[in-house]
C-alpha atoms as a PDB file:
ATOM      1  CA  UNK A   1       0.000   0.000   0.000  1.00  0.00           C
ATOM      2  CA  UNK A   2       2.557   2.330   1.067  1.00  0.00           C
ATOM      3  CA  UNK A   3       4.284   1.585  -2.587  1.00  0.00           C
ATOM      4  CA  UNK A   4       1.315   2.981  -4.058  1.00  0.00           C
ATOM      5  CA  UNK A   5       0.892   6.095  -1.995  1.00  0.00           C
ATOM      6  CA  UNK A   6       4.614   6.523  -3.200  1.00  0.00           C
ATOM      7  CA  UNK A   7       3.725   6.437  -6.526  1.00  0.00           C
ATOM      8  CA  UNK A   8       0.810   8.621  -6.465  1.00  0.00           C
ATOM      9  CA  UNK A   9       2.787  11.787  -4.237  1.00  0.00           C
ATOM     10  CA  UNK A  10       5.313  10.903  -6.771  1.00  0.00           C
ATOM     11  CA  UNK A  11       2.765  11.508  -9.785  1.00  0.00           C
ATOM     12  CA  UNK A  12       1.134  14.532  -8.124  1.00  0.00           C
ATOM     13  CA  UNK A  13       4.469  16.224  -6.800  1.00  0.00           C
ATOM     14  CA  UNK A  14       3.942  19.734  -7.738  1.00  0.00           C
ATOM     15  CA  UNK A  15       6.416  23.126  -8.268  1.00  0.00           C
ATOM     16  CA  UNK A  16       4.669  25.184  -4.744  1.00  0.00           C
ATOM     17  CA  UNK A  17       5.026  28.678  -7.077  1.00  0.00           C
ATOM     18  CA  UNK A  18       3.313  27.439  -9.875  1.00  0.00           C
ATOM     19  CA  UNK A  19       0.735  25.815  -7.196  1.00  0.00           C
ATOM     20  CA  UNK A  20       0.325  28.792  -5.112  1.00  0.00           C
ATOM     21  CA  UNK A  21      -0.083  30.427  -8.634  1.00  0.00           C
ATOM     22  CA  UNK A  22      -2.922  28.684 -10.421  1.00  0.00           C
ATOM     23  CA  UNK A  23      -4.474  28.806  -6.896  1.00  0.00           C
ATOM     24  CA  UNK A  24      -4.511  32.462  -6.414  1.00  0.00           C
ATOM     25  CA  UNK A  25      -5.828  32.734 -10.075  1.00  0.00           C
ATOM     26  CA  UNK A  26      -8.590  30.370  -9.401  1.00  0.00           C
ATOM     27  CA  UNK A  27      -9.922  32.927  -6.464  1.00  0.00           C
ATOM     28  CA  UNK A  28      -9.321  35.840  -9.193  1.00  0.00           C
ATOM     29  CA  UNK A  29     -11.168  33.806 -11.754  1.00  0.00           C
ATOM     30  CA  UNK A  30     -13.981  32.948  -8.781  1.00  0.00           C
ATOM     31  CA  UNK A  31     -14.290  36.897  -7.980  1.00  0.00           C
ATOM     32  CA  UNK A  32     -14.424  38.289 -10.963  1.00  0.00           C
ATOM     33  CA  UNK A  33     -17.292  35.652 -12.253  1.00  0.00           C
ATOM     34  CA  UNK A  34     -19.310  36.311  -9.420  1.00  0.00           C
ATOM     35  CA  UNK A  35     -18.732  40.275 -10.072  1.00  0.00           C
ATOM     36  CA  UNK A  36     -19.560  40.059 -13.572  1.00  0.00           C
ATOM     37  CA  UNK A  37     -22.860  37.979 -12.110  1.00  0.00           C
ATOM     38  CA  UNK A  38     -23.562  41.241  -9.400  1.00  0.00           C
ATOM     39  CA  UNK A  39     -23.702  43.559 -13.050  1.00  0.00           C
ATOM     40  CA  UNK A  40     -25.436  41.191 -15.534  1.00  0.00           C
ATOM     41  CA  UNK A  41     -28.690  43.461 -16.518  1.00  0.00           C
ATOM     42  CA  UNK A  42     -32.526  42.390 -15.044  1.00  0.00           C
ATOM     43  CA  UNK A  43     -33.140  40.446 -18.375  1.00  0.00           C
ATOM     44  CA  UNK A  44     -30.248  38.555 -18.161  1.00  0.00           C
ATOM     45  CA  UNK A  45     -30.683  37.711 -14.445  1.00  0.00           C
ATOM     46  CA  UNK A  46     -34.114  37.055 -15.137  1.00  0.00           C
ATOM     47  CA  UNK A  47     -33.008  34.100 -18.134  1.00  0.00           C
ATOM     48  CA  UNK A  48     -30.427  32.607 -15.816  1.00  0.00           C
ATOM     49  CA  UNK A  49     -33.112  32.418 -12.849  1.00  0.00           C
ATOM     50  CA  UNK A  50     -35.507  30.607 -15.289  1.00  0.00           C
ATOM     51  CA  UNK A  51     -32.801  28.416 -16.152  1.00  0.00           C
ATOM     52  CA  UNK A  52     -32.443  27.627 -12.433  1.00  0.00           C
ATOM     53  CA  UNK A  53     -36.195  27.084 -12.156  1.00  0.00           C
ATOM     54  CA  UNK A  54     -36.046  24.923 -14.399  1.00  0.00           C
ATOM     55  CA  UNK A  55     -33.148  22.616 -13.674  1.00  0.00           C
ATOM     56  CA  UNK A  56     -34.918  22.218 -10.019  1.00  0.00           C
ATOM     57  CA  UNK A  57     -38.144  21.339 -11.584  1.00  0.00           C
ATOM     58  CA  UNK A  58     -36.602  18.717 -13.821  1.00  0.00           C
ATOM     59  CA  UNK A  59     -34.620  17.092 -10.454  1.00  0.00           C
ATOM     60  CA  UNK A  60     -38.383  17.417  -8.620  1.00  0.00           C
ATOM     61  CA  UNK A  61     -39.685  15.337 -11.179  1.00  0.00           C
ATOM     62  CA  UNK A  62     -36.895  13.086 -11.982  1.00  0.00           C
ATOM     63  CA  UNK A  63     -37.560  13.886 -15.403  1.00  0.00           C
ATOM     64  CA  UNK A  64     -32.514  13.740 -16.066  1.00  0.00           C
ATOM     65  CA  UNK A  65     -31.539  12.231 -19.202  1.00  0.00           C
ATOM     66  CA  UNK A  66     -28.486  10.730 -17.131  1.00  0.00           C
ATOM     67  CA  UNK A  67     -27.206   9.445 -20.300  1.00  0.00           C
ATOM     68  CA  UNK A  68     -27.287  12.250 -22.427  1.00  0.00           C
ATOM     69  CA  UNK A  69     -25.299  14.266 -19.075  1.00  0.00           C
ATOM     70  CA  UNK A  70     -22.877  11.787 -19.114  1.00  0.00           C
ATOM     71  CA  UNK A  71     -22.290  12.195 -22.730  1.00  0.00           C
ATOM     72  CA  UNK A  72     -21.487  15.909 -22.323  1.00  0.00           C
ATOM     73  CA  UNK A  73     -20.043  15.781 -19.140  1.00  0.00           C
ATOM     74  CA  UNK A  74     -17.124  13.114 -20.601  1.00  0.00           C
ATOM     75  CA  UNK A  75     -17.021  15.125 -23.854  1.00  0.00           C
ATOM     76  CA  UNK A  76     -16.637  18.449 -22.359  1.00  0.00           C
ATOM     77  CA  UNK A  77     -14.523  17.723 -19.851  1.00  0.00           C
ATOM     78  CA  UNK A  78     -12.082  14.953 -21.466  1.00  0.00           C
ATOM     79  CA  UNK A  79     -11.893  17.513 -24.391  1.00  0.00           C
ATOM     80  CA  UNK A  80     -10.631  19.834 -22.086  1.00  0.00           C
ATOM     81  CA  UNK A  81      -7.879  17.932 -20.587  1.00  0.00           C
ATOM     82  CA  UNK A  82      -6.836  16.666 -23.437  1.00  0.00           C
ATOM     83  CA  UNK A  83      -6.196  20.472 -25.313  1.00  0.00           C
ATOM     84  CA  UNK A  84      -4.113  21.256 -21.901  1.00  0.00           C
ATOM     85  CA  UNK A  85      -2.005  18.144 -22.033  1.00  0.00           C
ATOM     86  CA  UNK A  86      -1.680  18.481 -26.161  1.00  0.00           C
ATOM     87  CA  UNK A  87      -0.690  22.353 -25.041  1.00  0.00           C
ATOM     88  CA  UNK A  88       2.256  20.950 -22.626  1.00  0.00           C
ATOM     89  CA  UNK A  89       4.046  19.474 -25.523  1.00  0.00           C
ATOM     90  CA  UNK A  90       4.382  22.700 -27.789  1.00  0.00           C
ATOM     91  CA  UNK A  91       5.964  26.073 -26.960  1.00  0.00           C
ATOM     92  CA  UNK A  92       3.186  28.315 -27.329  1.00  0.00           C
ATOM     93  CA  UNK A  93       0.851  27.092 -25.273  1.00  0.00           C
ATOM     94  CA  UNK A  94       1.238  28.501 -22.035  1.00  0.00           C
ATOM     95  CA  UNK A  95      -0.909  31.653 -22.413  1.00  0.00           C
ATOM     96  CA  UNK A  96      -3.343  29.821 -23.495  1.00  0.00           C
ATOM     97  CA  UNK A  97      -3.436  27.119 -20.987  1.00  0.00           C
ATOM     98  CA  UNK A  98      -3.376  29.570 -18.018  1.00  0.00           C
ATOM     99  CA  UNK A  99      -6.201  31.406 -20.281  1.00  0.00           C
ATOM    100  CA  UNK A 100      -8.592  28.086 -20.264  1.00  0.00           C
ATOM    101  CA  UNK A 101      -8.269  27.333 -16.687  1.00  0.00           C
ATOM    102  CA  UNK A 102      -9.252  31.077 -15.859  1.00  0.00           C
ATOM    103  CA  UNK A 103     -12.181  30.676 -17.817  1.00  0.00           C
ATOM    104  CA  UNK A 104     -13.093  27.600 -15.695  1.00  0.00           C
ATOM    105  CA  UNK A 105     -12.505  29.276 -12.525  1.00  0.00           C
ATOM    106  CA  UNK A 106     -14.735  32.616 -14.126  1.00  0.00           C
ATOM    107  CA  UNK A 107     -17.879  30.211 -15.071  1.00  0.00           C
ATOM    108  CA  UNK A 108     -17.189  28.615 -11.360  1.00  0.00           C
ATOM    109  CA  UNK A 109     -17.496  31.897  -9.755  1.00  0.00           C
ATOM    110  CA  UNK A 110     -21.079  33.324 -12.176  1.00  0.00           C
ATOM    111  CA  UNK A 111     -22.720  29.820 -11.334  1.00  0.00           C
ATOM    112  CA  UNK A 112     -21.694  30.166  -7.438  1.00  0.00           C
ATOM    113  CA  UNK A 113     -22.968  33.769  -7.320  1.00  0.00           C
ATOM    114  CA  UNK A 114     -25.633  33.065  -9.759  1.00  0.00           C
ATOM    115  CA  UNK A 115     -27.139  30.234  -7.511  1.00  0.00           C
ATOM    116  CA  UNK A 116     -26.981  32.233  -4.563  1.00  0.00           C
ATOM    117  CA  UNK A 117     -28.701  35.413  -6.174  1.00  0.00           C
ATOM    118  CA  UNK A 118     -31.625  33.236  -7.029  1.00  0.00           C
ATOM    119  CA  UNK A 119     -32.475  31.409  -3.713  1.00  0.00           C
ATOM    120  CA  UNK A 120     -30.591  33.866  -1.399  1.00  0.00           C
ATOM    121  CA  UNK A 121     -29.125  32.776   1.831  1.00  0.00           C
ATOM    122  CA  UNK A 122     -30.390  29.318   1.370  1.00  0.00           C
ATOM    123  CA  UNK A 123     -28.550  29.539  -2.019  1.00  0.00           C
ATOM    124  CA  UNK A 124     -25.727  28.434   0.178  1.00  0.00           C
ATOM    125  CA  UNK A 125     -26.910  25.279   0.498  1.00  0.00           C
ATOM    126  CA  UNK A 126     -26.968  24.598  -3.147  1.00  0.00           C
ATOM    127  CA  UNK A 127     -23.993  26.289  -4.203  1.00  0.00           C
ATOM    128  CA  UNK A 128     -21.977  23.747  -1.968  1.00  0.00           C
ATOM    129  CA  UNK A 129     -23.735  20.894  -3.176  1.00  0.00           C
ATOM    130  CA  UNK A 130     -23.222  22.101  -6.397  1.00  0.00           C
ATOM    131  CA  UNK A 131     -19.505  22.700  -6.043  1.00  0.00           C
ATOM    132  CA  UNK A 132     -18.487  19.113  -3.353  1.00  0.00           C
ATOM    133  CA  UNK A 133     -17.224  16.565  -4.213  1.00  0.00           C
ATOM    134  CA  UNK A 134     -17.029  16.640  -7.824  1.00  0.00           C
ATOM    135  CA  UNK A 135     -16.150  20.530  -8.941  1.00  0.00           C
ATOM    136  CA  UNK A 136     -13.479  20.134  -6.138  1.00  0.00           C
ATOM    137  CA  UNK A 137     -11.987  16.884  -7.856  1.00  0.00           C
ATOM    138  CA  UNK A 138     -12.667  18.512 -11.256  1.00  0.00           C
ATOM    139  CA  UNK A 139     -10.295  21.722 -10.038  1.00  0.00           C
ATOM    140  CA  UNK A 140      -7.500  19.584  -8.411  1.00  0.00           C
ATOM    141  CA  UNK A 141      -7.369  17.912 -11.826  1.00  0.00           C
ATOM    142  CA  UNK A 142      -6.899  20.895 -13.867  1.00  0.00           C
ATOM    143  CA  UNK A 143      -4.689  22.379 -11.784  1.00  0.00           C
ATOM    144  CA  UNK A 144      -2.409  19.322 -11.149  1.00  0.00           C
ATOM    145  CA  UNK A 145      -2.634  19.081 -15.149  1.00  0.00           C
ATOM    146  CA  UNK A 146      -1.778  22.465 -15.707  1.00  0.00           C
ATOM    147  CA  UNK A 147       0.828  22.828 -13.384  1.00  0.00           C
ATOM    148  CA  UNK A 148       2.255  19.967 -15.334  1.00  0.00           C
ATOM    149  CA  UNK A 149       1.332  21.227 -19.102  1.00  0.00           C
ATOM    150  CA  UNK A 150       2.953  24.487 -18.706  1.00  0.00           C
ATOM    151  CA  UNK A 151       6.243  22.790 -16.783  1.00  0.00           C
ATOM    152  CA  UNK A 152       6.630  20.637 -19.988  1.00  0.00           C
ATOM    153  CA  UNK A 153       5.857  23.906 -21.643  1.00  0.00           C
ATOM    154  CA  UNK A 154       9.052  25.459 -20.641  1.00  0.00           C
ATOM    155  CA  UNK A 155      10.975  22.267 -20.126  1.00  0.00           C
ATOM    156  CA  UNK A 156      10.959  22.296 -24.266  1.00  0.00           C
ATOM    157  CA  UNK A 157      11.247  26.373 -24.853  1.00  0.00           C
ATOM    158  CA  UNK A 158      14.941  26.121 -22.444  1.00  0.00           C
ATOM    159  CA  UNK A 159      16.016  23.128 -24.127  1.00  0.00           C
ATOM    160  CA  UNK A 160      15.706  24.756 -27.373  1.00  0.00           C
ATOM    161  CA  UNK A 161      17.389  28.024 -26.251  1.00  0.00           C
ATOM    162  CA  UNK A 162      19.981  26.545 -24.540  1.00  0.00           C
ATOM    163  CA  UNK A 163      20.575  24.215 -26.661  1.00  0.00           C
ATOM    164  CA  UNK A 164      20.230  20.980 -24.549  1.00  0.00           C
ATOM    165  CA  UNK A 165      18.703  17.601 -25.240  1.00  0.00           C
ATOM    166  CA  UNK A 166      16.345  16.251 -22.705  1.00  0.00           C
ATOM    167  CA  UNK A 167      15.225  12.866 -22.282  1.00  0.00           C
ATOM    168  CA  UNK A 168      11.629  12.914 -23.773  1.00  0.00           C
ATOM    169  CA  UNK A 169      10.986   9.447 -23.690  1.00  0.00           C
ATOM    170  CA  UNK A 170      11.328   9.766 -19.443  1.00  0.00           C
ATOM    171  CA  UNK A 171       8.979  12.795 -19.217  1.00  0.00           C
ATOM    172  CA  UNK A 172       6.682  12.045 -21.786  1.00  0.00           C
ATOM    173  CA  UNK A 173       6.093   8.657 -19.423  1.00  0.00           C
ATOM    174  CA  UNK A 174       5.256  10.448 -16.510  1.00  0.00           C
ATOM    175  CA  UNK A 175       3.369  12.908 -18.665  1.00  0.00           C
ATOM    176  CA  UNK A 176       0.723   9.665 -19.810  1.00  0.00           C
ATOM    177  CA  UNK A 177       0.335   8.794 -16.376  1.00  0.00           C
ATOM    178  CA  UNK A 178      -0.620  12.312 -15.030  1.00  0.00           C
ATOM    179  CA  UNK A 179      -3.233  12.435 -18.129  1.00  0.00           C
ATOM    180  CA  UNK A 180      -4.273   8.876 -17.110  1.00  0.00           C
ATOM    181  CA  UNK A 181      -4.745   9.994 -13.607  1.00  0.00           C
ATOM    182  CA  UNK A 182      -6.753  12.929 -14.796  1.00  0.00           C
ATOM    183  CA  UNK A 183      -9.227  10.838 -17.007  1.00  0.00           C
ATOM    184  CA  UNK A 184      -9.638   8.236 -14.117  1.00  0.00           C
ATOM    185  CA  UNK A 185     -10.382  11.667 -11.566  1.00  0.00           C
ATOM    186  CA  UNK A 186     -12.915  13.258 -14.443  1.00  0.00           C
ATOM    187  CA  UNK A 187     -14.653  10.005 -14.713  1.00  0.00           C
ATOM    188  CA  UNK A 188     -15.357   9.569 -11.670  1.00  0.00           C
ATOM    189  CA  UNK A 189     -16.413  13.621 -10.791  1.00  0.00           C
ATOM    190  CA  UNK A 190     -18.756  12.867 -13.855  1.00  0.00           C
ATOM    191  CA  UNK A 191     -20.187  10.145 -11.986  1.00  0.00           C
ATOM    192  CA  UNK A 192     -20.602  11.575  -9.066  1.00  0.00           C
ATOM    193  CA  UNK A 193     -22.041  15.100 -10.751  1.00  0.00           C
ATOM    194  CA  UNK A 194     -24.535  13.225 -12.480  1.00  0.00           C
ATOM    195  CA  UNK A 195     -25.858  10.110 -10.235  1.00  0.00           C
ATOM    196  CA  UNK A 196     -25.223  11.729  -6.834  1.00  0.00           C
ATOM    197  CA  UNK A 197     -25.865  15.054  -6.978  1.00  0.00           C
ATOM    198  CA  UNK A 198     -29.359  15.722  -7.898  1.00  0.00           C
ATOM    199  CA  UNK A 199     -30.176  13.253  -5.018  1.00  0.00           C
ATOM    200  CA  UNK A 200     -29.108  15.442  -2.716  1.00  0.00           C
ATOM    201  CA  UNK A 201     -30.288  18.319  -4.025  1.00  0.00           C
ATOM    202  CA  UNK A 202     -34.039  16.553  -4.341  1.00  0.00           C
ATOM    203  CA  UNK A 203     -33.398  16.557  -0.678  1.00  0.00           C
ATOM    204  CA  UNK A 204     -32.763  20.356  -0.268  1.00  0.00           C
ATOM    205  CA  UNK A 205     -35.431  21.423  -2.525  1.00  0.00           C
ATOM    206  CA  UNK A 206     -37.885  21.625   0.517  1.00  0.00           C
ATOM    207  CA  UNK A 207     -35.867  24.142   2.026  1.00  0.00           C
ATOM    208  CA  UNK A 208     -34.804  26.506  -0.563  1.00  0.00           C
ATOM    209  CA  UNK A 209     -38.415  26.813  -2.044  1.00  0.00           C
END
């Protein structure tokens, strides 16, 4: 067991900076979708609230087509991870890496605030629901993937200033395994998004009516 555990610290061993980075940009990218949420015009808040409405009434009456959200869940999200760890391996896609995982934390921050501008304080309730386990998986994942995209990233750009050879064969090994390891997380969040998650909010839906 403790071989494994090895392996996995190993796999998920992370530069602190470029951690302490991506986390500080995922509270910017939080912030400023939950401003741009507080100065969204009355017809716009209206749409988003009927949206809201509607995605309760749907749990209410268990009327989910789980397989068609588990279709676009995989497809969105694998496609995702898959551009950032294609982006590791060239040498101009850092800015747009760091780009795409702002955007995530953005539309993380409008649904939070959007949520909680519809039912209010009891919002609460359903923004964490909404957010544990699986957005929290979902955001160690892209960050761990990241972190590792935009390391490769400039692993390449230095070699070919400086001149140096590196061995690809070595990195691009542990590279598969951290987008293996990202798949396997995704799958899972998508799981958990779509099976588990409007359970428990059919149990809320009492108390934020």
């Amino acid at each position: 067991m403790k071989k494994y555990l090895d392996k996995f610290k190993g796999l998920i061993k992370l530069n602190k900076k470029t951690l302490l980075f991506f986390t500080i940009l995922l509270i910017i990218g939080i912030l400023s979708g939950s401003i741009f949420m507080a100065i969204l015009n009355d017809t716009d808040k209206q749409l988003i609230n009927e949206y809201f409405n509607n995605f309760i009434s749907n749990i209410e009456n268990n009327n989910l087509n789980y397989f068609e959200a588990i279709k676009n869940g995989l497809f969105n999200n694998l496609l995702y991870i898959l551009i950032i760890w294609i982006l590791g391996i060239s040498v101009i896609g850092i800015p747009i890496v760091i780009l795409m995982f702002f955007v995530k934390s953005f539309t993380l921050g409008f649904s939070i605030s959007s949520i909680i501008f519809n039912y209010k304080f009891k919002g609460c309730l359903l923004s964490f629901i909404n957010i544990f386990p699986h957005q929290i998986l979902n955001f160690l994942v892209y960050i761990i993937l990241t972190t590792y995209s935009i390391f490769l990233s400039l692993r390449i750009i230095n070699s070919i200033i400086k001149k140096k050879t590196i061995d690809f064969r070595m990195i691009m090994n542990k590279y598969i395994k951290v987008l293996i390891f990202s798949v396997i997380v995704i799958v899972i969040s998508i799981i958990i998004e779509v099976f588990l998650t409007p359970i428990l909010i059919k149990l809320i839906i009492p108390f934020i009516k």
